[in-house]
N, C-alpha and C. Protein backbone atom coordinates (compact mmCIF):
# COMPACT_ATOMS: atom_id res chain seq x y z
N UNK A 1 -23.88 -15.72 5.30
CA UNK A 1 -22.72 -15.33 4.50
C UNK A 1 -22.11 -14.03 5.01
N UNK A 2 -23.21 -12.85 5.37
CA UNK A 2 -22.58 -11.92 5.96
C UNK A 2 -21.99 -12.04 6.79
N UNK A 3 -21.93 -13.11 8.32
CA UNK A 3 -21.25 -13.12 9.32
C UNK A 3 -19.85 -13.66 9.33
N UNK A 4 -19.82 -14.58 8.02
CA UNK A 4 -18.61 -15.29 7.30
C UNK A 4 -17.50 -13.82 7.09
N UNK A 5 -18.21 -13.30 6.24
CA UNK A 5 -17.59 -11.71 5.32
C UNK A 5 -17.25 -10.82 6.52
N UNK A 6 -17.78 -10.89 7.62
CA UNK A 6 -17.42 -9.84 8.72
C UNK A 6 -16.10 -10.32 9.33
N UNK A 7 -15.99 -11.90 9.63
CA UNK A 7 -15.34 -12.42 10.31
C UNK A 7 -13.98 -12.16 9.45
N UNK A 8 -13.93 -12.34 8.35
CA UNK A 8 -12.78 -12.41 7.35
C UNK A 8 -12.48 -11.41 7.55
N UNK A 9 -13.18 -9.95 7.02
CA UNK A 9 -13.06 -8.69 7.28
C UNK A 9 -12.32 -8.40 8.53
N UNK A 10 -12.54 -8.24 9.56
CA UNK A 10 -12.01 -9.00 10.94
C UNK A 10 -10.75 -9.02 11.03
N UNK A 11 -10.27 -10.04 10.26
CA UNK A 11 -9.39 -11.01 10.30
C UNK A 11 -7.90 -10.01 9.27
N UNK A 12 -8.68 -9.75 7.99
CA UNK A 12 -7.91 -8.41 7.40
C UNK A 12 -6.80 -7.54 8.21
N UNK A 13 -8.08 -6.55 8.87
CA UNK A 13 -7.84 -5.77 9.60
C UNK A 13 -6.70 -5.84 10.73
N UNK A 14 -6.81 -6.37 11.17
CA UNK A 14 -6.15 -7.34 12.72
C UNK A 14 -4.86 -7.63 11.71
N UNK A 15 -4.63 -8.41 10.12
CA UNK A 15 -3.15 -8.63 9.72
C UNK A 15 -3.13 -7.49 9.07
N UNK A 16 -3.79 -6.22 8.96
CA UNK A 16 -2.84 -5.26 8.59
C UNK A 16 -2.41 -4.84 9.76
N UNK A 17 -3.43 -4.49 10.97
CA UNK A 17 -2.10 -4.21 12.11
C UNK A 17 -0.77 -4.14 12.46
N UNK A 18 -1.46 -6.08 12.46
CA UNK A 18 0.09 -6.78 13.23
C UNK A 18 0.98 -6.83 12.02
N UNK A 19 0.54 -6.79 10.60
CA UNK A 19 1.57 -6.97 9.14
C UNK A 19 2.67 -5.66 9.60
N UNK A 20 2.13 -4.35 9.95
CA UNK A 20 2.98 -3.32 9.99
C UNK A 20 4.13 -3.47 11.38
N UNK A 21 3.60 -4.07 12.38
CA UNK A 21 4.29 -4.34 13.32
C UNK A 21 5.66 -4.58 13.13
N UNK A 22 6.46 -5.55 12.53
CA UNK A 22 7.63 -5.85 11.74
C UNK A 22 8.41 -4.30 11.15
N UNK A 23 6.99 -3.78 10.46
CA UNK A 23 7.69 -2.44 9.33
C UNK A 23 7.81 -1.68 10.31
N UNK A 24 7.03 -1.50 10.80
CA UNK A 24 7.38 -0.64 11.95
C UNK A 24 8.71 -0.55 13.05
N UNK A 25 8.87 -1.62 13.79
CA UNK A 25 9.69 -2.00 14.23
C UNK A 25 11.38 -2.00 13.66
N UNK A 26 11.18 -2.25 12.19
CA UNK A 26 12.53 -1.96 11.38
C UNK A 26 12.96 -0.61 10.95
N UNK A 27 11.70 0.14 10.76
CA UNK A 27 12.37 1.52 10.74
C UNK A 27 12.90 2.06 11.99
N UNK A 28 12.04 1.66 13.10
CA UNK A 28 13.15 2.16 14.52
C UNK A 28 14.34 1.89 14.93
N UNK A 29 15.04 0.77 14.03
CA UNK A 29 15.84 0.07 13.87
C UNK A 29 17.15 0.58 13.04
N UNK A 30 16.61 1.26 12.16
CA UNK A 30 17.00 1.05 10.95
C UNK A 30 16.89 0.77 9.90
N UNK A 31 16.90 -0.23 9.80
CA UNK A 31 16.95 -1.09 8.86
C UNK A 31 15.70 -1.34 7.47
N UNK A 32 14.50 -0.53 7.85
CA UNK A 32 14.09 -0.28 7.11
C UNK A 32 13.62 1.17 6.42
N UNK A 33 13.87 1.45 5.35
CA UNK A 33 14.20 2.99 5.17
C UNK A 33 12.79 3.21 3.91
N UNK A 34 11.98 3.73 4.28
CA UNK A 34 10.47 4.02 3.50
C UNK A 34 10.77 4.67 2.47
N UNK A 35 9.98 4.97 1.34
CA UNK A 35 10.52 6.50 0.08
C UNK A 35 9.22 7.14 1.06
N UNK A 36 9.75 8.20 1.05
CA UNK A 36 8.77 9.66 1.26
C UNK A 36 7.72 9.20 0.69
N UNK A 37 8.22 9.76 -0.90
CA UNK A 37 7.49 9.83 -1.88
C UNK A 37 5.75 8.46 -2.08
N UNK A 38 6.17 7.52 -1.85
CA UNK A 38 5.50 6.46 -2.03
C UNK A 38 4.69 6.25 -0.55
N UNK A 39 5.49 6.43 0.57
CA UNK A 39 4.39 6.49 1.33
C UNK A 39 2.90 7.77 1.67
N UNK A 40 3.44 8.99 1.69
CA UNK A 40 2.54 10.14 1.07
C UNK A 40 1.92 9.50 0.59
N UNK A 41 1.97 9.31 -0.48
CA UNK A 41 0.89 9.26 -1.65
C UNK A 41 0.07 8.04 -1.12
N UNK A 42 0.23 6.95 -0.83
CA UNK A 42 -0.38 5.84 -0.46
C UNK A 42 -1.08 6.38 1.25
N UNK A 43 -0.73 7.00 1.65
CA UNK A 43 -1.74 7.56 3.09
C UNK A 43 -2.60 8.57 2.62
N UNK A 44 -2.11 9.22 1.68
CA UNK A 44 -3.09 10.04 1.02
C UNK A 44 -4.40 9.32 0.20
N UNK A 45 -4.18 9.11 -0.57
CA UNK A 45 -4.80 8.10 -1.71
C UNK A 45 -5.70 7.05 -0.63
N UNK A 46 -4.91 6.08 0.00
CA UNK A 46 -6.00 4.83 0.75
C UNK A 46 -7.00 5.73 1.69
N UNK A 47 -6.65 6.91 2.39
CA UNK A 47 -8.00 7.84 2.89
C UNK A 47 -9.10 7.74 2.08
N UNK A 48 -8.91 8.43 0.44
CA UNK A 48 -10.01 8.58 -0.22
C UNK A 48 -10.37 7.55 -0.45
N UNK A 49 -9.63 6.25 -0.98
CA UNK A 49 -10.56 4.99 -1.68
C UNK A 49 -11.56 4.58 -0.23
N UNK A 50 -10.62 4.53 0.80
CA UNK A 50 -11.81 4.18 1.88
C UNK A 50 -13.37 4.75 1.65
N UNK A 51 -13.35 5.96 1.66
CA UNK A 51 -14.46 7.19 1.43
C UNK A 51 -15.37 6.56 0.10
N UNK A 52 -14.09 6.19 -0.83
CA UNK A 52 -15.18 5.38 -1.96
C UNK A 52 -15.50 4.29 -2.12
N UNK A 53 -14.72 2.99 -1.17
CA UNK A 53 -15.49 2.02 -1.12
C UNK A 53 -16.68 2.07 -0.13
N UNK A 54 -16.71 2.76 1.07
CA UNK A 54 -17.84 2.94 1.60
C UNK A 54 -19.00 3.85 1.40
N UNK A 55 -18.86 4.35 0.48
CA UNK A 55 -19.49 5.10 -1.01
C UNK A 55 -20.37 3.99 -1.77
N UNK A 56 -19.47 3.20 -1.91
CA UNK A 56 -19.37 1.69 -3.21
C UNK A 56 -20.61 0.65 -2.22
N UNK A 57 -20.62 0.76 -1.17
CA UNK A 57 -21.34 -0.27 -0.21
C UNK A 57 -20.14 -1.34 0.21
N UNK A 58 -19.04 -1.42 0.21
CA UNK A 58 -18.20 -2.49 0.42
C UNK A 58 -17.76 -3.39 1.65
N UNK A 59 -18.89 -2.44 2.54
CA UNK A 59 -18.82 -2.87 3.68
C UNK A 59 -17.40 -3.37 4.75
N UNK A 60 -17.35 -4.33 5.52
CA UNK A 60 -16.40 -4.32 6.28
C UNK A 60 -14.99 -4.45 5.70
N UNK A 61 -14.94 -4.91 4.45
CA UNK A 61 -14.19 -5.01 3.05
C UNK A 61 -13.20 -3.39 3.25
N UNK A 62 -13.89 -2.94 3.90
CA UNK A 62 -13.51 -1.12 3.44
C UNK A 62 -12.17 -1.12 4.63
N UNK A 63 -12.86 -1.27 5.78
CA UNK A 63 -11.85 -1.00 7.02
C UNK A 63 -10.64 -1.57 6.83
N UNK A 64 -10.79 -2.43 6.01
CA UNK A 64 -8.73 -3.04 6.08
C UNK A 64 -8.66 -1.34 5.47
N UNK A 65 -9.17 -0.97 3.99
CA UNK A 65 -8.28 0.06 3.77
C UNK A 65 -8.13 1.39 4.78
N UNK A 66 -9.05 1.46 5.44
CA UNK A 66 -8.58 2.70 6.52
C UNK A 66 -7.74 2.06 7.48
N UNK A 67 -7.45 1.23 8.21
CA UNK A 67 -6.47 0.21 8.67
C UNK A 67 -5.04 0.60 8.19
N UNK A 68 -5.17 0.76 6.41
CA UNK A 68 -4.14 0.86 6.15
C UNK A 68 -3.57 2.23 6.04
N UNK A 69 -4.46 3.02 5.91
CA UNK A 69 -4.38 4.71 5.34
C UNK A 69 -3.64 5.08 7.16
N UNK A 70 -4.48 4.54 8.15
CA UNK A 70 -3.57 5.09 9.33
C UNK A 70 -2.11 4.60 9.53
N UNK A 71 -1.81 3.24 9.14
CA UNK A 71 -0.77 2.59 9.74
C UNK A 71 0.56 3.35 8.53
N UNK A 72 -0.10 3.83 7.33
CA UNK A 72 0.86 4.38 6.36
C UNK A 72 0.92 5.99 6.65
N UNK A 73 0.40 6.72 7.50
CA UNK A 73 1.18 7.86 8.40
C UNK A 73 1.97 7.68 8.97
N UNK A 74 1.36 6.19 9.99
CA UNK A 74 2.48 5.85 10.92
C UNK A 74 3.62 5.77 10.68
N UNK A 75 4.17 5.06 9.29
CA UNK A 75 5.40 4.93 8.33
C UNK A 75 5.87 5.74 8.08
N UNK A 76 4.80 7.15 7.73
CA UNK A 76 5.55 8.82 7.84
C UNK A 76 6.53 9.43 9.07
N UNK A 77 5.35 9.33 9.66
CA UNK A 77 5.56 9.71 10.79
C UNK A 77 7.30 9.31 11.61
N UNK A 78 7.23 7.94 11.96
CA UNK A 78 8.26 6.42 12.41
C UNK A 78 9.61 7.36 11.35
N UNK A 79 9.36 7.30 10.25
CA UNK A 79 10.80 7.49 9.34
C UNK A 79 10.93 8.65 9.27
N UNK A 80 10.46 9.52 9.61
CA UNK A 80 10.56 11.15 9.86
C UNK A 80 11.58 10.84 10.85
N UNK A 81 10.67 10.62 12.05
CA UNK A 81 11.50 10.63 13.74
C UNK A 81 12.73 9.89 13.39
N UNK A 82 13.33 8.86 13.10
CA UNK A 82 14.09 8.20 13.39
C UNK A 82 15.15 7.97 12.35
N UNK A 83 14.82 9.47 11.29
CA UNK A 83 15.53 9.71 9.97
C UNK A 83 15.47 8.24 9.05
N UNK A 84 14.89 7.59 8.30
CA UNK A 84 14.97 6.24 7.78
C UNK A 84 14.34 6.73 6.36
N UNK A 85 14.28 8.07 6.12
CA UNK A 85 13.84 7.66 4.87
C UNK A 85 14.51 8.11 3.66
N UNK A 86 14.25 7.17 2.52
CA UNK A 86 15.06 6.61 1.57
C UNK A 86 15.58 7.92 0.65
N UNK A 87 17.17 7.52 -0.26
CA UNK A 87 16.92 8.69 -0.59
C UNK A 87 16.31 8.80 -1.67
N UNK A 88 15.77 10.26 -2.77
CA UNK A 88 15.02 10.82 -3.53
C UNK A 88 15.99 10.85 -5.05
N UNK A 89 15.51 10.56 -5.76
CA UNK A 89 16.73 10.88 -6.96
C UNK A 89 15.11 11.41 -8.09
N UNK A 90 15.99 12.00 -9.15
CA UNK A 90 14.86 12.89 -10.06
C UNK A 90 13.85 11.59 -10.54
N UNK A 91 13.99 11.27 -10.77
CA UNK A 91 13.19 9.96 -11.93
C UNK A 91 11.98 9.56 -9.90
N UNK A 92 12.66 9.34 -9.09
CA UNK A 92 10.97 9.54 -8.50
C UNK A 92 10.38 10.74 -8.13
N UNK A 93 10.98 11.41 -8.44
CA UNK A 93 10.22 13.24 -8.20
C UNK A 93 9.37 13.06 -9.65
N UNK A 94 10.30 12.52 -10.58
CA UNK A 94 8.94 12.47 -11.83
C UNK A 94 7.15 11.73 -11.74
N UNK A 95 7.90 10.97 -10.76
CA UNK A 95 6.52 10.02 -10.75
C UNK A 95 6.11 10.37 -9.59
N UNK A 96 6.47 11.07 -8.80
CA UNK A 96 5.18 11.66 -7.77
C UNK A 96 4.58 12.73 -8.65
N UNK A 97 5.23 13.58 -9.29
CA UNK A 97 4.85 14.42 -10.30
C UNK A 97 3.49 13.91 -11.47
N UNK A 98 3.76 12.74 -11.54
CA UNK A 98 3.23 11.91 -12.44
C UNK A 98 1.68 11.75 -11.80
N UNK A 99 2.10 11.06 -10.55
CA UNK A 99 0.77 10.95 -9.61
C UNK A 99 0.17 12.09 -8.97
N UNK A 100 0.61 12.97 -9.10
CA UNK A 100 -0.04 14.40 -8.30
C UNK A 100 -0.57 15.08 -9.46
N UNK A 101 -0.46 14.97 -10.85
CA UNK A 101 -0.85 15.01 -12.45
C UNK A 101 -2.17 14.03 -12.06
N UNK A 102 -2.36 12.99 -11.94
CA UNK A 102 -3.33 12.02 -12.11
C UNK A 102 -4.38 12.22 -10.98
N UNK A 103 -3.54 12.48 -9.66
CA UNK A 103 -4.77 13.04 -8.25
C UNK A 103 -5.50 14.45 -8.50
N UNK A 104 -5.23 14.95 -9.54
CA UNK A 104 -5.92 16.15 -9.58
C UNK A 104 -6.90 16.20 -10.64
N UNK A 105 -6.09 15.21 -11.51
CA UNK A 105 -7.56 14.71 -12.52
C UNK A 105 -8.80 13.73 -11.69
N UNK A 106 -7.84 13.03 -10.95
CA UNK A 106 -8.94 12.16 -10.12
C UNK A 106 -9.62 13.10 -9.38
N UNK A 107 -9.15 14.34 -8.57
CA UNK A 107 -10.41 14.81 -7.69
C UNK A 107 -11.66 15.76 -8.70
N UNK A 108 -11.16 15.95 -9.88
CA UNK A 108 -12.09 16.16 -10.99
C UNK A 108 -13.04 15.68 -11.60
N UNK A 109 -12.98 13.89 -11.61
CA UNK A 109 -13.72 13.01 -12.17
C UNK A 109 -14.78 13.35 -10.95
N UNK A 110 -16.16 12.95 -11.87
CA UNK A 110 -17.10 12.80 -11.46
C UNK A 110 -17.76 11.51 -11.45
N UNK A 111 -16.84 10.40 -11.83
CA UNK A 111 -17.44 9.58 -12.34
C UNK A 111 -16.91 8.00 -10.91
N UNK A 112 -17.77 7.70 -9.83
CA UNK A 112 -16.97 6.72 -8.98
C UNK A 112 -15.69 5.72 -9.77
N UNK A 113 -16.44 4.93 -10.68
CA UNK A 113 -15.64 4.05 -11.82
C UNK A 113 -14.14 4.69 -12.09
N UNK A 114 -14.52 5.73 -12.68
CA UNK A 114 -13.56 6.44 -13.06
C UNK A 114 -12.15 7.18 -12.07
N UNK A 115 -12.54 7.20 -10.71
CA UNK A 115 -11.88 7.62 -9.62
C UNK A 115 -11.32 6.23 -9.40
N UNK A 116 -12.42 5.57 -8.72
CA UNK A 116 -11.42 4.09 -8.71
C UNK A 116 -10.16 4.09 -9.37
N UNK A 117 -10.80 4.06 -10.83
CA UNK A 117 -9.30 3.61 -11.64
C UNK A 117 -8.21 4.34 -11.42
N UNK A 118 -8.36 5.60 -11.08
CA UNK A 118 -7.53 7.01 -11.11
C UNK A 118 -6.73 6.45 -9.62
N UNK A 119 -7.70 6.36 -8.73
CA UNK A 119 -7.07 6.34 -7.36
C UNK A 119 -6.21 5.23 -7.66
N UNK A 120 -6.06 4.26 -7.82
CA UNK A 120 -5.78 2.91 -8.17
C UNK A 120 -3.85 3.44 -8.62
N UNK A 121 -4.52 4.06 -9.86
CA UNK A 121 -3.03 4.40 -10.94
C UNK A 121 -2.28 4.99 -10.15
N UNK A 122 -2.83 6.28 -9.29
CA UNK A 122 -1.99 7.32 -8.01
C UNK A 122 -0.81 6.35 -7.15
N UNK A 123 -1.85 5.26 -6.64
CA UNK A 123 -1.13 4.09 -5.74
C UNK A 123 0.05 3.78 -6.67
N UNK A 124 -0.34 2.94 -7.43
CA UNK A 124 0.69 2.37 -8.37
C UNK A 124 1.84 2.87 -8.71
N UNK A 125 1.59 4.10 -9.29
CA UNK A 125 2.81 5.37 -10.36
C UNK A 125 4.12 5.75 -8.62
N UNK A 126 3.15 5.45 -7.33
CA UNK A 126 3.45 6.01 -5.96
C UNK A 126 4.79 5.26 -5.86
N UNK A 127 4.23 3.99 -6.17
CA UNK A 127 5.18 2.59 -5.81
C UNK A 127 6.19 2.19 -6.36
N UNK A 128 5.94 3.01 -7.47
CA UNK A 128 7.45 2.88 -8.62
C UNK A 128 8.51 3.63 -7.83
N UNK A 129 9.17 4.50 -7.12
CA UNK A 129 10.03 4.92 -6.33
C UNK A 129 10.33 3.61 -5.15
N UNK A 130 9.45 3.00 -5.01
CA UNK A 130 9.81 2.00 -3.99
C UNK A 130 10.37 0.51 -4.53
N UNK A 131 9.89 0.07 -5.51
CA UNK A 131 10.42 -0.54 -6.55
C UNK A 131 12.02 -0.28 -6.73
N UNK A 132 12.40 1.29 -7.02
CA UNK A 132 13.24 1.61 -7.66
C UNK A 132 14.37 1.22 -6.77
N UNK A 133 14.07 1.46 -5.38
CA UNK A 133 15.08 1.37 -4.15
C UNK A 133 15.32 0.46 -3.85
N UNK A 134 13.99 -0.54 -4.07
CA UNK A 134 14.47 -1.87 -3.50
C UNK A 134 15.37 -2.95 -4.41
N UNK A 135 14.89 -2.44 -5.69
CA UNK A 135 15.88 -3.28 -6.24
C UNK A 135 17.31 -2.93 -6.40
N UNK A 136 17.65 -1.84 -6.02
CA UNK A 136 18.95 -1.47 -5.77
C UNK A 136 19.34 -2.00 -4.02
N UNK A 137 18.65 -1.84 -3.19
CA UNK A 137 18.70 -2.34 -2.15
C UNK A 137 17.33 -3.22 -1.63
N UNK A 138 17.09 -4.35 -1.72
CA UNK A 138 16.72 -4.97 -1.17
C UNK A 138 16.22 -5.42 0.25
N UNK A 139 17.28 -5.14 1.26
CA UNK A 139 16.96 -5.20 2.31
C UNK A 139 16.88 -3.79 2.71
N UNK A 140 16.36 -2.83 1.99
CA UNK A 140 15.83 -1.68 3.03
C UNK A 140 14.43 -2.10 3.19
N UNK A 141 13.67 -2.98 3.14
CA UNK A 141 12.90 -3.28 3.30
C UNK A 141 12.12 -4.55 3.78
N UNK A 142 11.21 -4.52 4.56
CA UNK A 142 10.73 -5.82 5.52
C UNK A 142 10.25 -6.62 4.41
N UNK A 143 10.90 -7.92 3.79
CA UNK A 143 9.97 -9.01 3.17
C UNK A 143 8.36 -9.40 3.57
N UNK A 144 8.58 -9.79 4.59
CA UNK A 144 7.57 -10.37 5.98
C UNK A 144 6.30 -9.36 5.63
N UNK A 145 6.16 -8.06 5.33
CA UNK A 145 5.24 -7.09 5.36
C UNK A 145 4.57 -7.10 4.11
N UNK A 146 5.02 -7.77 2.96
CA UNK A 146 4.98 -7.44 1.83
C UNK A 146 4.11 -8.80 1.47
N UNK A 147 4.44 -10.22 2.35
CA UNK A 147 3.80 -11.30 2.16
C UNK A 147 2.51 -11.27 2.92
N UNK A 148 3.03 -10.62 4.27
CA UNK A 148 1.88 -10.37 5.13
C UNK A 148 0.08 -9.38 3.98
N UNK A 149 0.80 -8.04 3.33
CA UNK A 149 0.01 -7.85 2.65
C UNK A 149 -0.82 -8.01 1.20
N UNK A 150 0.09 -9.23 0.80
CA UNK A 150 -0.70 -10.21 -0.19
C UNK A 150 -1.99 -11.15 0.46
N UNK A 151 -1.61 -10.86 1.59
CA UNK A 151 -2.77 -12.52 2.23
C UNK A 151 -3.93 -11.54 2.68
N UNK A 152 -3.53 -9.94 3.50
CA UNK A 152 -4.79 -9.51 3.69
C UNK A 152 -5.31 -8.59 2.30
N UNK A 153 -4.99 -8.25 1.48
CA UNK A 153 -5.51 -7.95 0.42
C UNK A 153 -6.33 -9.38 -0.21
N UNK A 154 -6.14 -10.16 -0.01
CA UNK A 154 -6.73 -11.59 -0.47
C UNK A 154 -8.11 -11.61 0.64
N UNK A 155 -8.20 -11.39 1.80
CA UNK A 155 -8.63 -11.73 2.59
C UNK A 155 -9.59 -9.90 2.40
N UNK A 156 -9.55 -8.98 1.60
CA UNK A 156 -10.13 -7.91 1.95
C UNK A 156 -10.88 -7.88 1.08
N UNK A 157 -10.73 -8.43 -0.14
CA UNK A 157 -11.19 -9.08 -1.38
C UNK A 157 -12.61 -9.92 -0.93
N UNK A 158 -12.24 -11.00 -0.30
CA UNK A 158 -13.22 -12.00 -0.15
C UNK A 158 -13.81 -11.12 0.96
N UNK A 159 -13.85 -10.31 1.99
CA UNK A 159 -14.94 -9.54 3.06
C UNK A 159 -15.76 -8.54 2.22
N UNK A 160 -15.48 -8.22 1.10
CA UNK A 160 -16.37 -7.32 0.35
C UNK A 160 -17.72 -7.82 0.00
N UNK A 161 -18.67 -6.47 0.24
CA UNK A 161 -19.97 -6.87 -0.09
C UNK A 161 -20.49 -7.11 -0.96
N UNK A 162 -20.32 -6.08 -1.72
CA UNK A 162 -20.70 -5.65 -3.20
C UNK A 162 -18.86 -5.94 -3.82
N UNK A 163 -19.22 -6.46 -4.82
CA UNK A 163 -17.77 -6.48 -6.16
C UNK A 163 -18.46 -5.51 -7.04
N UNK A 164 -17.53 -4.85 -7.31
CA UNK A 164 -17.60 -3.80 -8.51
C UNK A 164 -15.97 -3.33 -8.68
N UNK A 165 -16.19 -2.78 -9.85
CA UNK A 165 -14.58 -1.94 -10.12
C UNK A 165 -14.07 -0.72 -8.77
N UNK A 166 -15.40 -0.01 -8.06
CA UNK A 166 -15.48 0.95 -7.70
C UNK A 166 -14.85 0.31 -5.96
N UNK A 167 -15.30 -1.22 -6.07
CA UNK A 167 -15.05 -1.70 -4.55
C UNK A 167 -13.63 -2.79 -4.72
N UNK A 168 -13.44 -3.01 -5.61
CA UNK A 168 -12.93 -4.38 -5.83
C UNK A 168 -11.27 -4.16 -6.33
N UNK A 169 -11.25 -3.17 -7.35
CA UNK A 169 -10.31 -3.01 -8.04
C UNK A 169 -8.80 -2.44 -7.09
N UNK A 170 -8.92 -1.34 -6.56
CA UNK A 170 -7.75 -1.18 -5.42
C UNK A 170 -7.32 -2.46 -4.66
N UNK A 171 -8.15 -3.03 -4.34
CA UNK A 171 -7.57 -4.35 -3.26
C UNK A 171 -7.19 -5.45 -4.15
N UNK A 172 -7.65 -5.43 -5.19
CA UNK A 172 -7.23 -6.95 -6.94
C UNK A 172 -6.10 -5.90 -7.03
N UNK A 173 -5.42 -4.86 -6.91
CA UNK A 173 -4.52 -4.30 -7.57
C UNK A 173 -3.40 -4.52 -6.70
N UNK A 174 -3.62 -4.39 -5.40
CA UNK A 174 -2.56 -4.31 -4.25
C UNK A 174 -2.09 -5.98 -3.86
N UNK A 175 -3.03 -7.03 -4.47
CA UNK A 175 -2.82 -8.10 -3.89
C UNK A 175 -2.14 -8.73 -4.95
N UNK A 176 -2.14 -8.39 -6.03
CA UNK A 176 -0.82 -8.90 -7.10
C UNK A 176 0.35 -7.72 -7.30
N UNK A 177 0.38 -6.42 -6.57
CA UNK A 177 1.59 -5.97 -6.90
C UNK A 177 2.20 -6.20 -5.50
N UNK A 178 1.89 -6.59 -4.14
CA UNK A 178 2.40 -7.28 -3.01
C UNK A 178 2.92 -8.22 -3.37
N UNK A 179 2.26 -9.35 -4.52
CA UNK A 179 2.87 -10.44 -4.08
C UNK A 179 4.10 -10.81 -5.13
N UNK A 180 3.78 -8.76 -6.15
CA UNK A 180 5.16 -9.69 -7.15
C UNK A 180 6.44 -8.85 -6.40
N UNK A 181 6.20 -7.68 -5.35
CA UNK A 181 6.93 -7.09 -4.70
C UNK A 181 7.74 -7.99 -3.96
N UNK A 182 7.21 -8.42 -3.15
CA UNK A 182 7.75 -9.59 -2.31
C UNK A 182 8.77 -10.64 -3.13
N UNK A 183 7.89 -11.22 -4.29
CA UNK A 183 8.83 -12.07 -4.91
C UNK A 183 10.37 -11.70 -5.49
N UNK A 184 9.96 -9.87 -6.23
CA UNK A 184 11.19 -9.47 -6.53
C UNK A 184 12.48 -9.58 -6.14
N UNK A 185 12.00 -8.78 -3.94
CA UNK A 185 12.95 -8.76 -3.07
C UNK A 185 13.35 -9.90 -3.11
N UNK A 186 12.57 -10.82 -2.94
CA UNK A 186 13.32 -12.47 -2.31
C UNK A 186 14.22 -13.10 -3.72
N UNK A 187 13.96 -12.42 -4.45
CA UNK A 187 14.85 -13.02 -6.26
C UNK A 187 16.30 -11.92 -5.72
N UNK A 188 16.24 -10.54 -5.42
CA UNK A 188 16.91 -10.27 -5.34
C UNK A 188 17.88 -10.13 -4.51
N UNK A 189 17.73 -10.40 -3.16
CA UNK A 189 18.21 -10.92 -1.80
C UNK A 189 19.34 -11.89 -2.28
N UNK A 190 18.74 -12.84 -3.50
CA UNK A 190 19.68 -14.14 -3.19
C UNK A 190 20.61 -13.80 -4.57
N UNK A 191 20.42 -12.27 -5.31
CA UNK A 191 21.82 -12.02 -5.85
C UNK A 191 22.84 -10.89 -5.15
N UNK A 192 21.85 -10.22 -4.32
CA UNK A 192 22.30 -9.39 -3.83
C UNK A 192 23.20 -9.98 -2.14
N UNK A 193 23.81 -9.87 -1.75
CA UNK A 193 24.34 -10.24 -0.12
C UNK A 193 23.80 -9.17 0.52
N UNK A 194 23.49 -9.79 1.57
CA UNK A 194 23.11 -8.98 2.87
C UNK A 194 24.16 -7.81 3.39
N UNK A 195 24.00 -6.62 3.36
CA UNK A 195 25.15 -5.39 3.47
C UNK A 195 25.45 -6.35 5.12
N UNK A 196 26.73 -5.30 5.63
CA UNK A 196 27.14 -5.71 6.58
C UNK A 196 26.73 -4.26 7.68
């Protein structure tokens, strides 16, 4: 079973790569424009959960998330250089505010369980600025990346060793707000027209 769980694990890893490939590629482009705000926090944040699922025992389960904690600098980094990133309005300064309120209670908890959940909410509260943009614009953002990371969150899920809240819960969290992300854009694509 373990060599099954490695292989999957594996397999994760390798589609978060190539998943960013696309995102990547569109911010050099253009065409895809990141929030600050939401990526920070998500390169910040997936560092530590890594640290605590391999804390947790979660084994190869873990590396998609450092996989992801590097490739979401890269997104810093990419939309820095090539100016792409989105703009800032108060209501997401509240909710990084919101999440930088919650990361400081989280580096307080003493409790793994309890960080989980914390780290978890940080992600989440992160993503509401990205939400906010896309549904006003839609195509600032790669569909393709968003489906891509429903299947390896599915797939990072099943490489885990141990299930617990402490291993389990970040990747059950990311693999249903990917896949209602995705669905949003594609609902809203077909009211919205493609800018010119």
């Amino acid at each position: 079973m373990q060599t099954i769980k490695t292989i999957i694990g594996i397999l994760a890893v390798i589609l978060t790569f190539s998943g960013y490939i696309p995102y990547l590629r569109d911010i050099t482009k253009g065409k895809t424009k990141p929030h600050i705000y939401s990526w920070f926090l998500w390169g910040f944040v997936t560092s530590i959960v890594f640290a605590l699922q391999i804390s947790g025992n979660a084994g190869i389960g873990a590396f998609v998330t450092l996989a992801a904690a590097v490739m979401c600098i890269s997104v810093i980094f990419l939309g820095y250089k090539y100016k792409c990133i989105s703009d800032i309005i108060p209501l997401d300064t509240i909710f990084l505010i919101l999440a930088l309120i919650t990361l400081g209670i989280w580096i307080f908890a003493k409790q793994p369980v309890l960080a989980a959940i914390l780290a978890t909410s940080i992600d989440l509260l992160g993503f509401i600025p990205t939400i906010r943009k896309s549904w006003n614009k839609p195509y600032s953002e790669t569909l393709l990346f968003y489906y891509l990371n429903t299947i390896r969150f599915l797939l990072a899920i099943v490489a885990l060793h141990t299930y617990s809240i402490i291993t389990a819960l970040y990747p059950i969290s990311w693999l249903l707000i990917n896949g209602l992300f995705a669905l949003m854009l594609l609902m809203r694509r077909k009211i919205i027209p493609l800018p010119s």
